[in-house]
Protein backbone atom coordinates (compact mmCIF):
# COMPACT_ATOMS: atom_id res chain seq x y z
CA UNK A 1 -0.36 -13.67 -16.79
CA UNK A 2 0.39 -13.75 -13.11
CA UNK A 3 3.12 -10.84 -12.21
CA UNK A 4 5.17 -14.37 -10.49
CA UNK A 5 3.99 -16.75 -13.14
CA UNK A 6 1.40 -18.79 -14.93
CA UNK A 7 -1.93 -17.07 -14.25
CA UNK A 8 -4.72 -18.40 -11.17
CA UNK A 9 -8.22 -18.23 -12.25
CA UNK A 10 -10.30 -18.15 -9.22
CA UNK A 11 -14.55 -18.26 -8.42
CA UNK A 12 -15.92 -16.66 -5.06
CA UNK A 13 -19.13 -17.98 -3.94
CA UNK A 14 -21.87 -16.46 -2.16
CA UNK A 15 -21.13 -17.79 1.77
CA UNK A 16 -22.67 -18.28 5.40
CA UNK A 17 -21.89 -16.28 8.13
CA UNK A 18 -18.49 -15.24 8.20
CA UNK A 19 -16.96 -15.39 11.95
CA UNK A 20 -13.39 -15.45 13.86
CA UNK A 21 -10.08 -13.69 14.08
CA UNK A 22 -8.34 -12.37 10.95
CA UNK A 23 -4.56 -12.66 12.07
CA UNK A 24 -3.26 -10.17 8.66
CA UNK A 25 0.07 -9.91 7.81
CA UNK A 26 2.06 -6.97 8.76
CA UNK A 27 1.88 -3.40 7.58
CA UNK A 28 3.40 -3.55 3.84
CA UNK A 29 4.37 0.22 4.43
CA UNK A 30 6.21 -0.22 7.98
CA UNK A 31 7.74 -3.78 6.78
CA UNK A 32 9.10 -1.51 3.45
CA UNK A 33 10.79 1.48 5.35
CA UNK A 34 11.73 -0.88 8.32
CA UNK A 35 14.14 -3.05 6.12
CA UNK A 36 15.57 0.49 3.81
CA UNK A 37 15.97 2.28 7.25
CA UNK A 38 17.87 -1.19 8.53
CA UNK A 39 20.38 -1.11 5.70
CA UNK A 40 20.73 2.89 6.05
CA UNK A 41 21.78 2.17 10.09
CA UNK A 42 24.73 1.55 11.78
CA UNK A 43 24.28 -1.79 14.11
CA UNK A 44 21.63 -4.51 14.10
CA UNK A 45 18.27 -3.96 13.20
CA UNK A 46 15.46 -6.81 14.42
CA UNK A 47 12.33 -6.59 13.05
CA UNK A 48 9.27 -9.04 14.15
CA UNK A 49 5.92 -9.04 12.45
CA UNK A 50 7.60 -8.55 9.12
CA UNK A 51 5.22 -9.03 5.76
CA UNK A 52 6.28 -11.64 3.34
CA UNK A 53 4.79 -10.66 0.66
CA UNK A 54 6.63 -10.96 -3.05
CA UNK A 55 6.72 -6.67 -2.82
CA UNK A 56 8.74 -7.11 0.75
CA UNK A 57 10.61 -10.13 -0.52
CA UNK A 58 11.71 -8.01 -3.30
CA UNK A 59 12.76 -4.97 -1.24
CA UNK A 60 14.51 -7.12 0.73
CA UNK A 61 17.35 -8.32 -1.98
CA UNK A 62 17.33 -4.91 -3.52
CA UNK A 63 18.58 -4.16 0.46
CA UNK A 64 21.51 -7.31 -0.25
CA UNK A 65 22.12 -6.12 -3.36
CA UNK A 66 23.12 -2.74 -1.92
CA UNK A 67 25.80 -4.21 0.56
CA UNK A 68 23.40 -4.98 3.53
CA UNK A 69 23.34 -8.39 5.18
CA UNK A 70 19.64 -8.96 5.20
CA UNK A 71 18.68 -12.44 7.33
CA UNK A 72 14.96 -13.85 7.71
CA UNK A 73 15.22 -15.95 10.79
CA UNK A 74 11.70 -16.94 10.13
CA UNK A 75 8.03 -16.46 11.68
CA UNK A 76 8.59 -13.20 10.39
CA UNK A 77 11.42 -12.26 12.32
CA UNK A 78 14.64 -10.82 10.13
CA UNK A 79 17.52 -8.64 10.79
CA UNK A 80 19.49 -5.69 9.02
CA UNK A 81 23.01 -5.15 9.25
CA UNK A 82 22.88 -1.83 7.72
CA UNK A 83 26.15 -0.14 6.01
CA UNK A 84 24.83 3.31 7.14
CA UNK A 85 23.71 6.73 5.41
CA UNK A 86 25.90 6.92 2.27
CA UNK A 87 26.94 3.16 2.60
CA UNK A 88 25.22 1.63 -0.27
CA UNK A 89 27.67 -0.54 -2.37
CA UNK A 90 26.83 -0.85 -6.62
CA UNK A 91 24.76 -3.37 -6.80
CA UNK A 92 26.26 -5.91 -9.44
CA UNK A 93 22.64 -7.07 -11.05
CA UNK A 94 19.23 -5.19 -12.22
CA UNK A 95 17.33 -4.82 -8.88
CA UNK A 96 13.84 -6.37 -9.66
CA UNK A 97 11.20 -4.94 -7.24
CA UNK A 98 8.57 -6.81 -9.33
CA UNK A 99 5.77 -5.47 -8.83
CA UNK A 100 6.06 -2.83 -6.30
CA UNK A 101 5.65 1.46 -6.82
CA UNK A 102 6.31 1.85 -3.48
CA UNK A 103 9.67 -0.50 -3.11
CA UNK A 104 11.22 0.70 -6.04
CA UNK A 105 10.53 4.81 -5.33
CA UNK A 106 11.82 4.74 -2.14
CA UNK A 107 14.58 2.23 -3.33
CA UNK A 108 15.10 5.40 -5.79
CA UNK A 109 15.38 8.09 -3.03
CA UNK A 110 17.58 5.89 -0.29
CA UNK A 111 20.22 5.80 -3.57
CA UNK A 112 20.06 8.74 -5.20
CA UNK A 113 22.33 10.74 -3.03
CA UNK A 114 25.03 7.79 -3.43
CA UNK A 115 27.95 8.12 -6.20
CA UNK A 116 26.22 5.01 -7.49
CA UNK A 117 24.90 3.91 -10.33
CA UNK A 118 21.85 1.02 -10.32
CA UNK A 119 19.36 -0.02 -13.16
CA UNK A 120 15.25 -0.89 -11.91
CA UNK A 121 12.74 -2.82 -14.16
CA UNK A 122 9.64 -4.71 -12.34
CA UNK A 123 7.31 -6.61 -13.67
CA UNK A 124 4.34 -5.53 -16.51
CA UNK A 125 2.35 -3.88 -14.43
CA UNK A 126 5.19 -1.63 -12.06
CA UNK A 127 7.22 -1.26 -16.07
CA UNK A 128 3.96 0.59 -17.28
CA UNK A 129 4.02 3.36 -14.11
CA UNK A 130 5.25 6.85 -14.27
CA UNK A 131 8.55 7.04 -12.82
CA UNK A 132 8.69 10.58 -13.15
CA UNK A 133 7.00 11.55 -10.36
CA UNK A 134 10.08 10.91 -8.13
CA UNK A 135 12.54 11.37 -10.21
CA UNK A 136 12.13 14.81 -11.20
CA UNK A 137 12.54 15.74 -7.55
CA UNK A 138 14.86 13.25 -7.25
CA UNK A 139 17.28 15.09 -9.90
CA UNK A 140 17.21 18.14 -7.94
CA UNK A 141 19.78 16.51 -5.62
CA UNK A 142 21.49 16.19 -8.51
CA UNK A 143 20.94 12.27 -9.50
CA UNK A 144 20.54 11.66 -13.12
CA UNK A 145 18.02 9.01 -14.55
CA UNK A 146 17.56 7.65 -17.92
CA UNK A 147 14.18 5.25 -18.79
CA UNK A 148 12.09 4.42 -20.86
CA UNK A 149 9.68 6.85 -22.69
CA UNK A 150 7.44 8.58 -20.33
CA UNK A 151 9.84 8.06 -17.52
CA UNK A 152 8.45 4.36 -17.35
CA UNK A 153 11.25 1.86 -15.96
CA UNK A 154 13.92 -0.35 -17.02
CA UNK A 155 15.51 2.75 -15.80
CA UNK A 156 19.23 3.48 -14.83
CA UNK A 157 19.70 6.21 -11.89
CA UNK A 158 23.23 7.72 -11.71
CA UNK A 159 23.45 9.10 -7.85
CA UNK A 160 24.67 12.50 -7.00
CA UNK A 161 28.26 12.75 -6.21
CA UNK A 162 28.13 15.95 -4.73
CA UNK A 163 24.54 15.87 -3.79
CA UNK A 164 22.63 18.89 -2.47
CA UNK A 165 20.10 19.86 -0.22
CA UNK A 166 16.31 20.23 -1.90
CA UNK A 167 13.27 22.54 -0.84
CA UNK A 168 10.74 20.65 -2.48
CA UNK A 169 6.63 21.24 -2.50
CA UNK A 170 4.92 18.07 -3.66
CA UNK A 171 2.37 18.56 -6.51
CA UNK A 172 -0.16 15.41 -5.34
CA UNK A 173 -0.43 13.89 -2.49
CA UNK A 174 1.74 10.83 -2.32
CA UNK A 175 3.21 9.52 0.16
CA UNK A 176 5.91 7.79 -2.23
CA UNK A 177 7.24 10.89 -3.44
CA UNK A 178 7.75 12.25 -0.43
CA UNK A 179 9.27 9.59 1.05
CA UNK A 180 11.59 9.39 -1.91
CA UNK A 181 12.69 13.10 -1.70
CA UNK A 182 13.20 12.57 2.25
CA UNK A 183 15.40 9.08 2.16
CA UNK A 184 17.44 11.17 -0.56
CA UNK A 185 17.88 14.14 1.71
CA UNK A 186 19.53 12.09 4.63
CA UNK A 187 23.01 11.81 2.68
CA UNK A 188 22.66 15.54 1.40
CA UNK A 189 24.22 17.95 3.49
CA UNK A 190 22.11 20.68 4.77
CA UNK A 191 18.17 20.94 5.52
CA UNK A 192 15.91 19.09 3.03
CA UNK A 193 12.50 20.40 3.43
CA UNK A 194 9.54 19.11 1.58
CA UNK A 195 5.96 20.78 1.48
CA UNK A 196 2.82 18.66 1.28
CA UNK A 197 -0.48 20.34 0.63
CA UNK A 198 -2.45 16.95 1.90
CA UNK A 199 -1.04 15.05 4.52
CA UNK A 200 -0.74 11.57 3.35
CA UNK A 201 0.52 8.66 5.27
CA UNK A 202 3.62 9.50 8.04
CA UNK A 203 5.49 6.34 8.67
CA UNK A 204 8.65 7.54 6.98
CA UNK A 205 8.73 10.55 9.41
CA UNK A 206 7.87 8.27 12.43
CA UNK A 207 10.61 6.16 11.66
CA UNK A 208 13.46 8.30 10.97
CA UNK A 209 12.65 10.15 13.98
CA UNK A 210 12.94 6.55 15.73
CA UNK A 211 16.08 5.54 14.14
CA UNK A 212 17.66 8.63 15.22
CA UNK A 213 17.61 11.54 11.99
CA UNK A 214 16.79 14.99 13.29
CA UNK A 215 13.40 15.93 11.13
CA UNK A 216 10.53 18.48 12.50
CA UNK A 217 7.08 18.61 10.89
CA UNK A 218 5.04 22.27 11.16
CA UNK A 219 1.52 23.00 9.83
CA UNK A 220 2.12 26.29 7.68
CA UNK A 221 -0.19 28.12 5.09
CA UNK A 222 1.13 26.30 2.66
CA UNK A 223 0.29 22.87 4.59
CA UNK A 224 2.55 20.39 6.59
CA UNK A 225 6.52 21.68 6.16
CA UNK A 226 8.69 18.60 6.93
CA UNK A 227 12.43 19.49 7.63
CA UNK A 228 15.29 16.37 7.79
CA UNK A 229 18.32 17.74 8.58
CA UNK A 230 21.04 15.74 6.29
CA UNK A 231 24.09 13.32 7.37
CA UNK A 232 22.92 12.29 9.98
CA UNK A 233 24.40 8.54 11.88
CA UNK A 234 20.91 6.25 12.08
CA UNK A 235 20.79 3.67 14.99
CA UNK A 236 19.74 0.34 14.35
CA UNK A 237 16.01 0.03 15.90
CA UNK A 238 13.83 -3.25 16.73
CA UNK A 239 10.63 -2.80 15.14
CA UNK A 240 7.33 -4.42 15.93
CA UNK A 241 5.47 -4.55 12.47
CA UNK A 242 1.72 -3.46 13.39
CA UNK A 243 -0.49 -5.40 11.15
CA UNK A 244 -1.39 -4.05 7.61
CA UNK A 245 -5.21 -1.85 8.01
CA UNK A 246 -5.18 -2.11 3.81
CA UNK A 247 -4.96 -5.72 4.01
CA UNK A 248 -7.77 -6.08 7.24
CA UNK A 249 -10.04 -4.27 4.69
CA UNK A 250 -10.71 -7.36 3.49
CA UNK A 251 -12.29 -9.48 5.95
CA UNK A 252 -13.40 -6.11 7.53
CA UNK A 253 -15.76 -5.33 4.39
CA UNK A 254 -16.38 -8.90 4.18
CA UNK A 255 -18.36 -9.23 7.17
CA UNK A 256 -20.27 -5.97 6.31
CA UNK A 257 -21.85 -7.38 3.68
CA UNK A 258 -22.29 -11.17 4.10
CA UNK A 259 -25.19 -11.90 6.21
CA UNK A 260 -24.73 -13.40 9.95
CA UNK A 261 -20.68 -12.40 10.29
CA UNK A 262 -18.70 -11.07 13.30
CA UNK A 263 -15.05 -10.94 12.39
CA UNK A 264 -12.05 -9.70 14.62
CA UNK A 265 -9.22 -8.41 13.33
CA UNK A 266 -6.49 -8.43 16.07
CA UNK A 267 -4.15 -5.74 16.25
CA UNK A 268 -4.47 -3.33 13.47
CA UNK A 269 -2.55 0.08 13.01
CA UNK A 270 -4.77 2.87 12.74
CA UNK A 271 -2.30 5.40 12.52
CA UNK A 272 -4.84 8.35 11.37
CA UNK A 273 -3.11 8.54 7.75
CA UNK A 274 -4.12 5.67 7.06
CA UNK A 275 -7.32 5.04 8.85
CA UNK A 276 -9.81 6.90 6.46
CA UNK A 277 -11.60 3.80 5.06
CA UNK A 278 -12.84 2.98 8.87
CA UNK A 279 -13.95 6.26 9.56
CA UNK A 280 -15.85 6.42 6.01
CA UNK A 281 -17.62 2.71 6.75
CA UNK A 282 -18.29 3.70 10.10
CA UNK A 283 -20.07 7.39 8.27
CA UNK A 284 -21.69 4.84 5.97
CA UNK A 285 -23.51 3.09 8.61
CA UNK A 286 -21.49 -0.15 9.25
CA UNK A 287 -21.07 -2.12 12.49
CA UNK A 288 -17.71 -1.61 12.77
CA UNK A 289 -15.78 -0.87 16.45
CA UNK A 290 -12.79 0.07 17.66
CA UNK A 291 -11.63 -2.54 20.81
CA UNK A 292 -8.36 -2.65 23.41
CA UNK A 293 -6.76 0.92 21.72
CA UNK A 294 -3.12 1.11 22.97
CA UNK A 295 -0.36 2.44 21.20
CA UNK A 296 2.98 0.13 20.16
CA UNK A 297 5.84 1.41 18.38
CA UNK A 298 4.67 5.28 17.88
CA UNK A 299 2.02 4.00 16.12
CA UNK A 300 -1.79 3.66 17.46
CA UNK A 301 -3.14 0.06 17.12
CA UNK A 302 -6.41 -1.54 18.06
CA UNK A 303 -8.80 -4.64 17.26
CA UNK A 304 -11.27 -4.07 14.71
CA UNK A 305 -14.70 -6.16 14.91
CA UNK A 306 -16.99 -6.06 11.96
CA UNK A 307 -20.65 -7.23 12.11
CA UNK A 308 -23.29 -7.92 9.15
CA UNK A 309 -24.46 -4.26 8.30
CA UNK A 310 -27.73 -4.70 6.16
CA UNK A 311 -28.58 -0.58 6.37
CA UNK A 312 -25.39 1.09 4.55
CA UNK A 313 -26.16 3.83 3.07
CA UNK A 314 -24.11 5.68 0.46
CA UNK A 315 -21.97 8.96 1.39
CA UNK A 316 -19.78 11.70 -0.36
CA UNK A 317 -16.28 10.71 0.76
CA UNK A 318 -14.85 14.23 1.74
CA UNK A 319 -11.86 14.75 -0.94
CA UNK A 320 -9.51 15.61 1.37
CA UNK A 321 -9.95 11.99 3.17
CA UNK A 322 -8.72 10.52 0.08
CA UNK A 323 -4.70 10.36 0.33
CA UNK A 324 -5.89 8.26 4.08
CA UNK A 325 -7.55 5.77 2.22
CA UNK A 326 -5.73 5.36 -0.96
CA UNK A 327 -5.41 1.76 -1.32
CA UNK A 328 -8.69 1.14 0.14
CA UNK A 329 -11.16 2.65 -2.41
CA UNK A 330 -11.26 -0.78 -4.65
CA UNK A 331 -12.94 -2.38 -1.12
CA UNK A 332 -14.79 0.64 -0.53
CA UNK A 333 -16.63 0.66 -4.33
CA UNK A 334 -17.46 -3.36 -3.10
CA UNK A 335 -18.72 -2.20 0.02
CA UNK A 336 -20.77 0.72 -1.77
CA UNK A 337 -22.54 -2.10 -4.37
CA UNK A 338 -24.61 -3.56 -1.11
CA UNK A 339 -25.21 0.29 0.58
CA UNK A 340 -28.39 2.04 -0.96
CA UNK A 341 -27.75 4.80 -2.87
CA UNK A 342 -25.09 6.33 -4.59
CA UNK A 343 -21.50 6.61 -2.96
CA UNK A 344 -19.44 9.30 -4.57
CA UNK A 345 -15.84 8.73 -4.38
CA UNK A 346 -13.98 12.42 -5.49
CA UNK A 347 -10.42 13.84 -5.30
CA UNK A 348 -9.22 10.37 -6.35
CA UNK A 349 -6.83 10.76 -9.62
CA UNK A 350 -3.72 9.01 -8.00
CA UNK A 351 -6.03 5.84 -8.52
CA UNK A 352 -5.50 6.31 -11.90
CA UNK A 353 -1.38 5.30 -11.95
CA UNK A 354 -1.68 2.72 -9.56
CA UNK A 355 -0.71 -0.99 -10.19
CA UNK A 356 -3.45 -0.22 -12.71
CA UNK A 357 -5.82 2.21 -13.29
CA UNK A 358 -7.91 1.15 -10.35
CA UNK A 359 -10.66 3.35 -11.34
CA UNK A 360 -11.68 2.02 -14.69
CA UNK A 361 -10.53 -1.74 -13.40
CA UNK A 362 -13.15 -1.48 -10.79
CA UNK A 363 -15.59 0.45 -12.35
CA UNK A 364 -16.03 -2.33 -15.42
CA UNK A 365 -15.93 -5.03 -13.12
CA UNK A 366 -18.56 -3.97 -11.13
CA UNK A 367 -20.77 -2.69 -14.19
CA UNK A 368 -20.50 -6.17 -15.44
CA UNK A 369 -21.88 -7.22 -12.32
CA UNK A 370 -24.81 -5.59 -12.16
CA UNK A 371 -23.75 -1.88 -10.45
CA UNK A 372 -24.28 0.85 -12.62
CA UNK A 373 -20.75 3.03 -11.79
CA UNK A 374 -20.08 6.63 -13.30
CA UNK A 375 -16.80 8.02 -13.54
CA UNK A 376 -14.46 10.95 -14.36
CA UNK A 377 -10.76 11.31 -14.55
CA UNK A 378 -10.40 12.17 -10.62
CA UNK A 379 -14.06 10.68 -9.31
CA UNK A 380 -16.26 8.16 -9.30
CA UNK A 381 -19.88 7.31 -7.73
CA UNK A 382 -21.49 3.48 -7.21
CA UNK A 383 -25.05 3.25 -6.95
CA UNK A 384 -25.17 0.24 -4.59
CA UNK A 385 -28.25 -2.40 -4.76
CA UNK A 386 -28.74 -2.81 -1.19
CA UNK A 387 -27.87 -5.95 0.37
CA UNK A 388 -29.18 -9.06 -1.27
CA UNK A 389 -29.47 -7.13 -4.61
CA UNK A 390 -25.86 -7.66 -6.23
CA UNK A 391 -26.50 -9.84 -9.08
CA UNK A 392 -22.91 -10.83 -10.08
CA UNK A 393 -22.03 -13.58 -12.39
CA UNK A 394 -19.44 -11.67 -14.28
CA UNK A 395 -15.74 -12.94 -15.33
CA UNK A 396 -13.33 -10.05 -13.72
CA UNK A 397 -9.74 -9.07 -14.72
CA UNK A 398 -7.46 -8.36 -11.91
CA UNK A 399 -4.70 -6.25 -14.33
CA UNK A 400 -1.97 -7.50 -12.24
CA UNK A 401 -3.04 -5.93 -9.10
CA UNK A 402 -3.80 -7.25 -6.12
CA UNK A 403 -6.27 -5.19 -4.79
CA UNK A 404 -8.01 -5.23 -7.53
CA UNK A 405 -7.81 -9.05 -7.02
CA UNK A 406 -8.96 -9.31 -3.84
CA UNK A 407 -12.11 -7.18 -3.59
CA UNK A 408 -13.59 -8.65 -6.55
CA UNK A 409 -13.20 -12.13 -4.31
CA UNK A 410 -14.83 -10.13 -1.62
CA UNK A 411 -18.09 -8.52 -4.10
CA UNK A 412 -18.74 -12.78 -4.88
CA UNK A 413 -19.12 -13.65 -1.19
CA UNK A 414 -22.08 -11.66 -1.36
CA UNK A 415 -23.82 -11.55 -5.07
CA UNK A 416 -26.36 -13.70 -6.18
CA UNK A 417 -24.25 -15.99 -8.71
CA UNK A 418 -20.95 -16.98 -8.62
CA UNK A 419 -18.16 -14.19 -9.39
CA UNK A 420 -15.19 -15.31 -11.48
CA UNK A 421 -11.44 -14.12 -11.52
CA UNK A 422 -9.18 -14.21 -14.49
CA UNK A 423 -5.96 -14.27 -11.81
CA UNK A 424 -5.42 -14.25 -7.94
CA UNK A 425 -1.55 -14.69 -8.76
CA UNK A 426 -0.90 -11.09 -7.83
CA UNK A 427 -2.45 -11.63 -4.67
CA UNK A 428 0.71 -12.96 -2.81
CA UNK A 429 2.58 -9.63 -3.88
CA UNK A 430 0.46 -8.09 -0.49
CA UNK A 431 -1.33 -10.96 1.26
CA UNK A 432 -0.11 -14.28 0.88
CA UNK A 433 -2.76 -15.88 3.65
CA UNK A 434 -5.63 -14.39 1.95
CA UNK A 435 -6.83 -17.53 0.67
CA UNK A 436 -7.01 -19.31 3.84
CA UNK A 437 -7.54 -16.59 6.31
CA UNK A 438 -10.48 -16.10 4.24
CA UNK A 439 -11.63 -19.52 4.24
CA UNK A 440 -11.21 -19.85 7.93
CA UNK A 441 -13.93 -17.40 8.49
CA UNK A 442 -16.06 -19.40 6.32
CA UNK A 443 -15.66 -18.22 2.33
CA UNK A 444 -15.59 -20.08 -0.56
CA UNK A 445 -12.74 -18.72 -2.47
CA UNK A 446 -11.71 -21.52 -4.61
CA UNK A 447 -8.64 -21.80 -7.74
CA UNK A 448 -10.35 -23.25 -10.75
CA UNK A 449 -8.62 -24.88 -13.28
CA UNK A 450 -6.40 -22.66 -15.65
């Protein structure tokens, strides 16, 4: 079953040459924190470029629900009038962020310092993820949660009244949990520091700096040491959404493996915590370059163009590249199937509590293709084929996620038969164009009958 409704089988079909611009949507990280920082700000805040996926749409009421006026003016363009840190009303319903970790833990964390009280579920997939994670941290402030067992949501969070300041050393890297402990630090008095041993991706720290909260970050022994100083007043911002470099994996690893392409992929942020995947195809082998680099926003941004690269090899992905390329190692193990050789994929355990466990989704999927795949609880290796070699054929299961979705609709553009999906519904949670972006460059992605 779909995470929005009844479930879309789909069938990917071995293609021509693959060629054109990829317009992706916007960055699902930036268009998250742009619309939470907009209803923590005093004023206006316009955002263009905005992603409409079903995780965004959702943030967005949760945003209304908590007393900001929230407007989509369309094309992407919407505005926040924000009620300012500390301003968030009781929301009078459950806030549904569907199927979204990363809306509802930093939903978590911009409330938690609040004397409010507000109850999250999602949808399957999000209901069945650890919770825990942030809110152990988040009690620290003082905010009190009560869930399911194993911290799993529906779950109620009682905010602090009298919230305090937290020195906090994340355990893994996540960029959620950080995040969380950060957003709940700008309504506690004081210095909030939090301790990461891995940098992981920055755009929360960006963007508070930009919408005005005082907040230093230090490379110490212990790793980076990221100090918000709480209470601040934010200023509404207008934010330029930088398009999504998780969601240009796509038809970026497309065109590396489907014979003939040359895809563009216009404007892409490459901010370096979340460029790893690029730098990994590029180690790999693939044609892939870098054109017009500028920066927009505080955040570097260039084309991308992708060629046919028939002489992949596989690689060790260095560990500590990992927490840079999170989302991206579904679309790397696709990418790895056509390379020759083995690609080993360590330091990876946060793919395990994902929308699913990505890991063992992946690694059946392809073994039912054809790949042989060996795995452990924080690594994996694919021995790829070589291109031409894929065999395919197999019926995958998508678990609800939409990555997972997605680059097994990639692997069939490629294999020798026909790969089948069991549902492409979760798709629109990220990428709602993939369908016909794809097409335009000349897939055959179709919906078969349910």
């Amino acid at each position: 079953m779909s995470s929005h409704g009844a479930p879309i089988p789909m069938t990917s079909t071995a293609c021509g040459p693959l060629t054109g611009r990829a317009e992706v949507p916007g960055d699902k990280s930036i268009s998250h924190r742009s619309l939470i920082l907009g209803a923590l700000s005093i004023g206006e805040t316009k955002i263009s470029g905005l992603l409409e996926g079903q995780d965004v749409l959702d943030t967005a009421k949760a945003m209304r629900a908590f007393g900001a006026e929230v407007t989509d003016h369309g094309g992407g363009n919407w505005s926040v009038h924000g009620v300012g840190v500390g301003g968030f009303a009781e929301p009078d319903q459950v806030i549904d962020c569907g199927n979204s970790g990363t809306g509802v833990r930093l939903i978590m964390g911009a409330m938690a310092t609040s004397p409010i009280t507000a109850t999250f579920t999602g949808d399957a997939s999000l209901n069945g993820r650890p919770m825990a994670r942030v809110t152990d941290p988040l009690s620290l402030f003082g905010c009190e949660a009560v869930g399911r067992e194993g911290g799993r949501l529906p779950m109620t969070l009682v905010g602090a009244s009298q919230p305090v300041p937290v020195n906090y050393v994340v355990p893994v890297p996540s960029a959620q949990v950080k995040s969380a402990v950060l957003l709940a630090g700008l309504n506690a008095p004081g210095k909030t520091i939090v301790i990461e041993a891995e940098a992981t991706r920055d755009h929360t720290e960006r963007m508070l700096a930009g919408f005005g909260a005082e907040i230093t970050t230090e490379i110490a022994d212990a790793g980076r040491v990221i100090t918000l100083t709480g209470q601040p007043e934010l200023t509404a911002q207008t934010i330029d959404v930088p398009r999504d470099p998780s969601s240009a994996a796509f038809p970026v690893c497309a065109a590396l493996i489907v014979p003939g392409s040359d895809v563009l992929v216009p404007g892409i942020g490459l901010n370096p915590t979340r460029a790893g995947l690029y730098t990994t195809l590029r180690d790999m082998g693939a044609d892939l370059t870098y054109e017009n680099e500028r920066v927009e926003g505080g955040e570097p941004v260039a084309d991308l163009r992708a060629r046919f690269s028939p002489d992949m090899v596989g690689i060790t992905v260095p560990p500590e590249r990992a927490a840079s390329m999170i989302d991206e190692y579904p679309m790397l193990s696709v990418v790895a199937a056509f390379a020759k050789g083995d690609t080993h994929m360590p330091g990876v355990r946060e793919l395990r509590v994902k929308e699913s466990d990505r890991i063992d989704a992946m690694a059946t999927g392809l073994r039912d293709n054809g790949i042989t795949v060996k795995d452990g609880e924080d690594w994996w290796t694919v021995t790829g084929l070589g291109h031409g070699n894929v065999p395919g054929g197999a019926l995958c299961v998508s678990h609800l996620d939409h990555r997972i979705a997605m680059s097994f609709m990639v692997l069939g553009m490629a294999t020798n038969a026909p790969v089948r999906l069991d549902d492409g519904g979760p798709i629109a949670t990220s990428f709602p164009i993939f369908e016909g972006l794809m097409a335009d460059l000349g897939a055959q992605v179709t919906r078969d009958p349910a």
